[in-house]
Protein backbone atom coordinates (compact mmCIF):
# COMPACT_ATOMS: atom_id res chain seq x y z
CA UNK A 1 109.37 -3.66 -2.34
CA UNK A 2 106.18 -4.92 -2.49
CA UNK A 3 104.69 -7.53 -0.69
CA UNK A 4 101.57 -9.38 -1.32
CA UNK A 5 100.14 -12.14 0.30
CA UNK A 6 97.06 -14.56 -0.48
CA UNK A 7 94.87 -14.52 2.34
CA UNK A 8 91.92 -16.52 0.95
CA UNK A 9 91.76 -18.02 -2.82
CA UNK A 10 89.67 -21.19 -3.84
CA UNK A 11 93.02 -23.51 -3.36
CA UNK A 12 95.68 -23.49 -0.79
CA UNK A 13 99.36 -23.98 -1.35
CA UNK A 14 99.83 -24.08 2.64
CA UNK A 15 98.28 -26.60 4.56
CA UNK A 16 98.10 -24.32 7.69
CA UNK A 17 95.51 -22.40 5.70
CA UNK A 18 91.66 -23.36 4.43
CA UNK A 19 90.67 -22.76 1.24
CA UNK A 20 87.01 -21.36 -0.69
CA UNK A 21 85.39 -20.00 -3.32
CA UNK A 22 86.61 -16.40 -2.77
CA UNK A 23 89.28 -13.97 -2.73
CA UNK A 24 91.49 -11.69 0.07
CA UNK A 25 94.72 -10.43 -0.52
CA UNK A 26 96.94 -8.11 2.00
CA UNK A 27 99.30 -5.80 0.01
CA UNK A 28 101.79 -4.68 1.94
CA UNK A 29 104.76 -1.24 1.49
CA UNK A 30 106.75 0.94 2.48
CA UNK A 31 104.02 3.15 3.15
CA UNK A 32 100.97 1.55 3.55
CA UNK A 33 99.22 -2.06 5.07
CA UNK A 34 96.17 -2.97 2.43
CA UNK A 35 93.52 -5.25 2.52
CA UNK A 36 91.95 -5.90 -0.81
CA UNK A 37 88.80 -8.05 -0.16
CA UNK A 38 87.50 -10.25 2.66
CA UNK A 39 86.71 -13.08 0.73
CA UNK A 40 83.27 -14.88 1.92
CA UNK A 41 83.29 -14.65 5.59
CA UNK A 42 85.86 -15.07 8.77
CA UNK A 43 88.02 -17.71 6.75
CA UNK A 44 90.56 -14.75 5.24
CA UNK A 45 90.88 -13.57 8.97
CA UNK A 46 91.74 -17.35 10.26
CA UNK A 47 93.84 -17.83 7.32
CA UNK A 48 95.71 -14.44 7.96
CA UNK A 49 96.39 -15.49 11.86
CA UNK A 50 97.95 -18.45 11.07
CA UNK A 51 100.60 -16.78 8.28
CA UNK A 52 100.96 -13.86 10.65
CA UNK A 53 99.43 -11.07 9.50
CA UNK A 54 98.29 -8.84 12.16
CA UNK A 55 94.53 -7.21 10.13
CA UNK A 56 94.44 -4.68 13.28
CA UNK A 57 97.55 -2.89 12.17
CA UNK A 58 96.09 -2.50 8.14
CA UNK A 59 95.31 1.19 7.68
CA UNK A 60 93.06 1.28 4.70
CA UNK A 61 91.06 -1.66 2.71
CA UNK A 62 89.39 -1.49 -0.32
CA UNK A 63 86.10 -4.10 -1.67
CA UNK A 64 87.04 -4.34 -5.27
CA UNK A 65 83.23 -5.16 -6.21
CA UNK A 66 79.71 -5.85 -4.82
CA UNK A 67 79.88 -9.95 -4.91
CA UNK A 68 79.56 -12.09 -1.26
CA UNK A 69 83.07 -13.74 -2.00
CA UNK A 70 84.73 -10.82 -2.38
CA UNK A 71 83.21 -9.06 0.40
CA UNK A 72 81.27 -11.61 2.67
CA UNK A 73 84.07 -10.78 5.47
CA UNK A 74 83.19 -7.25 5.57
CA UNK A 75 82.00 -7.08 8.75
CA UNK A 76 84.66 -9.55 10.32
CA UNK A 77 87.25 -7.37 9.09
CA UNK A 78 85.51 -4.08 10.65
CA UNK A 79 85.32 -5.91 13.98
CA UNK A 80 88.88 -7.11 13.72
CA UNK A 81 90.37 -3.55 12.72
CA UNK A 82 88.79 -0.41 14.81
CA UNK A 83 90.43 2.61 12.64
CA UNK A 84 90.64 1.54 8.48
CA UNK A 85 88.48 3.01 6.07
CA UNK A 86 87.08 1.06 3.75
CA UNK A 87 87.04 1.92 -0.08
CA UNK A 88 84.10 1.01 -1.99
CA UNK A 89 82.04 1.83 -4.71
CA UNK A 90 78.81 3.49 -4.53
CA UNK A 91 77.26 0.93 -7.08
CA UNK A 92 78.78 -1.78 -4.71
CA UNK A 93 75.59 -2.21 -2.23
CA UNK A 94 72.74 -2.69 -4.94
CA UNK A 95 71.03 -5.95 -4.99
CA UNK A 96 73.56 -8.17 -6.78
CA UNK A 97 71.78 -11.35 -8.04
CA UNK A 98 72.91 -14.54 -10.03
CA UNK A 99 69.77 -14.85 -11.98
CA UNK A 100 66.58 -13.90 -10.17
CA UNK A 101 67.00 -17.16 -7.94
CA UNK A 102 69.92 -16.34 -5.62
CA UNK A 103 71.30 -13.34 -3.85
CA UNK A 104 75.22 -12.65 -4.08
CA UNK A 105 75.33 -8.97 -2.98
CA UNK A 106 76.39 -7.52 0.13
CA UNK A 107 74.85 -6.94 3.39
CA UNK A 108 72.83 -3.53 2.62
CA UNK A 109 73.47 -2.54 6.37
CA UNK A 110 76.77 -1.90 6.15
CA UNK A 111 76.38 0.45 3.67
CA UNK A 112 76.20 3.08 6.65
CA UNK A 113 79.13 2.02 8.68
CA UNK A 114 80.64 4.73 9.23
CA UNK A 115 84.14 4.05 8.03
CA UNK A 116 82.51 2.69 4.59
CA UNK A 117 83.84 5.40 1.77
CA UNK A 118 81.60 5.60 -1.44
CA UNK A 119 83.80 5.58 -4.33
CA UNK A 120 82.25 7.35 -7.65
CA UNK A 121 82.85 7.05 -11.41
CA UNK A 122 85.80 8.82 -11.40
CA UNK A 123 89.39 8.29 -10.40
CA UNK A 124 89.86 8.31 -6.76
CA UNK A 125 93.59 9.31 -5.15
CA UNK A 126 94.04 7.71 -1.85
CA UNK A 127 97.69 8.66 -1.24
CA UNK A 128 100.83 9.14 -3.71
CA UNK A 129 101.18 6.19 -5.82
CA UNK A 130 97.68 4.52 -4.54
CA UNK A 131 94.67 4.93 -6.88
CA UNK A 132 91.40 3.55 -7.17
CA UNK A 133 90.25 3.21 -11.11
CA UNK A 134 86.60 2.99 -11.82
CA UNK A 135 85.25 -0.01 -13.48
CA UNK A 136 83.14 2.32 -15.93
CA UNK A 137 86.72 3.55 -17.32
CA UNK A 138 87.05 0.11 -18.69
CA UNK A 139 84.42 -1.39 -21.76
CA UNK A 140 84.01 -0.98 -25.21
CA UNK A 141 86.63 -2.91 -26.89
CA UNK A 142 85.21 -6.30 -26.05
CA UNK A 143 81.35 -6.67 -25.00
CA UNK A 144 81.15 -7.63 -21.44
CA UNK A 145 79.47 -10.62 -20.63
CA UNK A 146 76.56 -10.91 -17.88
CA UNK A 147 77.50 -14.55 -17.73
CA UNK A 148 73.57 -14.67 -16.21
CA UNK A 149 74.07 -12.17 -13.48
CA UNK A 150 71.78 -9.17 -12.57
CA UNK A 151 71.52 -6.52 -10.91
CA UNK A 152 67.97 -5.13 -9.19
CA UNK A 153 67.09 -1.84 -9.96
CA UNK A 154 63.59 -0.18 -9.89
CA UNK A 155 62.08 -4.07 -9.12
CA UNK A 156 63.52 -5.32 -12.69
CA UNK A 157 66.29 -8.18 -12.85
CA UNK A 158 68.46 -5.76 -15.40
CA UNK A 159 71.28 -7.65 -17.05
CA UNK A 160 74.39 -6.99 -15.00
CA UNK A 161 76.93 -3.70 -16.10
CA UNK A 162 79.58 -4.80 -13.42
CA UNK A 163 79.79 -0.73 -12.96
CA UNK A 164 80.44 -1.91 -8.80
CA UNK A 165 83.62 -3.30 -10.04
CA UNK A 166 86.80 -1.21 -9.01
CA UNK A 167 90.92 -1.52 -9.45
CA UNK A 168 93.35 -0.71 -7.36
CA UNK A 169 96.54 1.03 -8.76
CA UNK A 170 99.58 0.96 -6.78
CA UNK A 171 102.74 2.45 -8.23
CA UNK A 172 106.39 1.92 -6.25
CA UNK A 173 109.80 1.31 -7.48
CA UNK A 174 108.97 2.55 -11.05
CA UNK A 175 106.41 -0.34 -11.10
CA UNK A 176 102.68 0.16 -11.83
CA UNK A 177 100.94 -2.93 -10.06
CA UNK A 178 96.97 -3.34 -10.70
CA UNK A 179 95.01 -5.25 -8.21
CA UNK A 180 91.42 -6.67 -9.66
CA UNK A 181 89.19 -8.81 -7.77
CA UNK A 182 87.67 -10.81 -11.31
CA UNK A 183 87.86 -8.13 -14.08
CA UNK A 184 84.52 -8.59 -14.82
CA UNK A 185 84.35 -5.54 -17.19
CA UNK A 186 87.07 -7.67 -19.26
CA UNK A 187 90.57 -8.47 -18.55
CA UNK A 188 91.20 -7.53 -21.84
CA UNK A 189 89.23 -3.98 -21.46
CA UNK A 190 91.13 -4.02 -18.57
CA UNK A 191 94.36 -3.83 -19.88
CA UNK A 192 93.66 -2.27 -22.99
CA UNK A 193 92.69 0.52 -20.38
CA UNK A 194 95.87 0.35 -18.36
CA UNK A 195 98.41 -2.12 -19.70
CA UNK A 196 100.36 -2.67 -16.28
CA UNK A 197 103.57 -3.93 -15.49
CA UNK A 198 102.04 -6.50 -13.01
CA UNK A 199 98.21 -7.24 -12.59
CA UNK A 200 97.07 -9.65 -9.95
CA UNK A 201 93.86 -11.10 -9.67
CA UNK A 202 90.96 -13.02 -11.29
CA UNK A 203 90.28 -12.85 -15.83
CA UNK A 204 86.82 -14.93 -14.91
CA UNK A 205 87.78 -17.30 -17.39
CA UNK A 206 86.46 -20.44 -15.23
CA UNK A 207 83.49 -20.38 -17.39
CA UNK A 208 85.67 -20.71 -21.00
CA UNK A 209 86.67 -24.73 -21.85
CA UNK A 210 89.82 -24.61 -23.23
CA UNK A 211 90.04 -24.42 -26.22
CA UNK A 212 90.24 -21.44 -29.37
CA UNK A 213 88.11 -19.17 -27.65
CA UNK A 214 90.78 -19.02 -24.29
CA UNK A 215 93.83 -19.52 -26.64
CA UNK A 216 93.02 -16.07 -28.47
CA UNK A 217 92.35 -14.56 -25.07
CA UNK A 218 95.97 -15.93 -23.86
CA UNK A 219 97.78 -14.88 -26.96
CA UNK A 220 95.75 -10.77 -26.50
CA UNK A 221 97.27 -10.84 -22.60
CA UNK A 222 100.57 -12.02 -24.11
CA UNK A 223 101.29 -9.74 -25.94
CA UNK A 224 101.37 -6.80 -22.87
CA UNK A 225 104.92 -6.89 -21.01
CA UNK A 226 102.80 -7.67 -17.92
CA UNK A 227 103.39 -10.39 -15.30
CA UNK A 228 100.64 -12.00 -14.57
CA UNK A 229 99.68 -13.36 -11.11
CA UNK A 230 95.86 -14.63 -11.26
CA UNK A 231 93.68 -16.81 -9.05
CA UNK A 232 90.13 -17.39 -8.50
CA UNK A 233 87.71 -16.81 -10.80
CA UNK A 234 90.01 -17.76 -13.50
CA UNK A 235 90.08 -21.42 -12.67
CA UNK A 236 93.33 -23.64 -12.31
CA UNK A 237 92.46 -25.78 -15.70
CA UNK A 238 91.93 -22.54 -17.61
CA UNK A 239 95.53 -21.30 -15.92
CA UNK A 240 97.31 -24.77 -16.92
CA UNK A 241 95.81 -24.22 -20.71
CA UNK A 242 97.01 -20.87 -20.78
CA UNK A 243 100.50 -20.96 -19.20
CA UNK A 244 101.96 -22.89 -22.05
CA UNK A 245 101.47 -19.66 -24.65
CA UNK A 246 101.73 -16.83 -21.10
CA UNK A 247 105.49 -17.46 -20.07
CA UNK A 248 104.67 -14.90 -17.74
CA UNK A 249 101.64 -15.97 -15.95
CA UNK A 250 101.62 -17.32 -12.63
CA UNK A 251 98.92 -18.70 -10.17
CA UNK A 252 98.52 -17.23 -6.71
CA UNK A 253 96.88 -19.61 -4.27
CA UNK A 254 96.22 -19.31 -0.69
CA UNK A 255 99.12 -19.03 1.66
CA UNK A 256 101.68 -17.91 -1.23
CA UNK A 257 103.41 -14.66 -0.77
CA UNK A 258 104.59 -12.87 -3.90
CA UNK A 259 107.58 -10.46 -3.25
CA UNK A 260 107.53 -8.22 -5.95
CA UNK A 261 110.94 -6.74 -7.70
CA UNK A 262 112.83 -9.21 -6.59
CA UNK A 263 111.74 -12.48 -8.25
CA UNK A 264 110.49 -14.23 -4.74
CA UNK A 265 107.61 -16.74 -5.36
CA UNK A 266 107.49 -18.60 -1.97
């Protein structure tokens, strides 16, 4: 069994949690206690005290890209937990802009804490079953869209390659189940890539009206034999629009806990 629950998402389902514009998910198995992402700050870590989860007894975490509401509560989750590496890519701690105007990186200190673990541009085995898949893997198929993000390098505002962006592959009961914080390098590159029997997390679709554009999107993702459990960056109007042609897609808001295997949405 797997066991996932929504530590911070930009809605709430529970009213004994808060909600923002952010993401943190614990991942719980047989084996192992994950955090993937810390949303923007110390809300994932109030949130995860009041549904129970105990962060101190997570034994590794992993920052699925270089953004402030994905990995804001970095250091809150380093103070909270004395022994868990963290997971993150070596592109993760460059100066992460929206535009030239406003800053949505990381804190660059932390890059030399010493239980931060530089992920590279290839594959990265973490235990039996666990993977972390480079964002570089994924492109090509559909052009990736800056959506006016950059990314500083050598002084220059450089249109942004999302190569910080990183997935985590878990594999249990005969199911492959891909965590990605907002598939910026293309949900659809994404799963042209991998094709998963579940993916959770964001498509970044917030920015797409409904309309023809989202409806061809919906009917590629369809056709996988994939459930679907996305949040975030997706936005709940684009979920409603896309629902009625993705059986098989679900929203995962703050609070929920998704029990994987055994049909358990409570």
């Amino acid at each position: 069994m797997i066991k996932i629950v929504c530590l911070a998402e930009n809605t709430a389902a529970d009213p004994s949690v808060g909600a923002e514009h952010g993401l943190s998910l614990y991942i719980e198995t047989s084996r192992h206690r994950i955090l993937f992402d810390m949303g923007q700050g110390d809300l994932f870590a109030r949130n995860a005290a009041a549904l129970g989860v105990d962060l101190s007894g997570v034994d590794l975490a992993v920052l699925s890209h270089g953004h402030y509401d994905h990995g804001g509560g970095l250091s809150v989750f380093l103070d909270l937990n004395a022994d868990a590496p963290v997971f993150v890519s070596r592109h993760a701690f460059e100066a992460h802009w929206h535009g030239p105007q406003k800053y949505i990186g990381l804190d660059p200190a932390l890059a030399a804490h010493p239980r931060i673990c530089l992920t590279g541009d290839t594959e990265t085995a973490l235990s039996d079953g666990l993977t972390l898949c480079p964002g570089i893997s994924c492109g090509g198929a559909v052009p990736i869209d800056p959506a006016g993000l950059t990314v500083l390098r050598d002084g220059v505002h450089c249109p942004e390659d999302f190569i910080h962006e990183q997935y985590l592959m878990l594999e249990d009961g005969g199911q492959r189940v891909l965590f990605s914080g907002c598939s910026h390098r293309g949900i659809l590159n994404i799963m042209h890539r991998f094709a998963p029997d579940v993916l959770i997390g964001g498509f970044h679709f917030s920015g797409i009206a409904p309309g023809a554009i989202l409806s061809a999107h919906a009917a590629a993702l369809a056709c996988y034999n994939t459930d679907y459990y996305t949040c975030h960056c997706t936005g709940y109007a684009q979920y409603t629009y896309m629902k009625s042609v993705m059986p098989r897609l679900h929203y995962l808001a703050g609070g929920q806990t998704v029990l994987l295997n055994q049909e358990i949405f409570a």
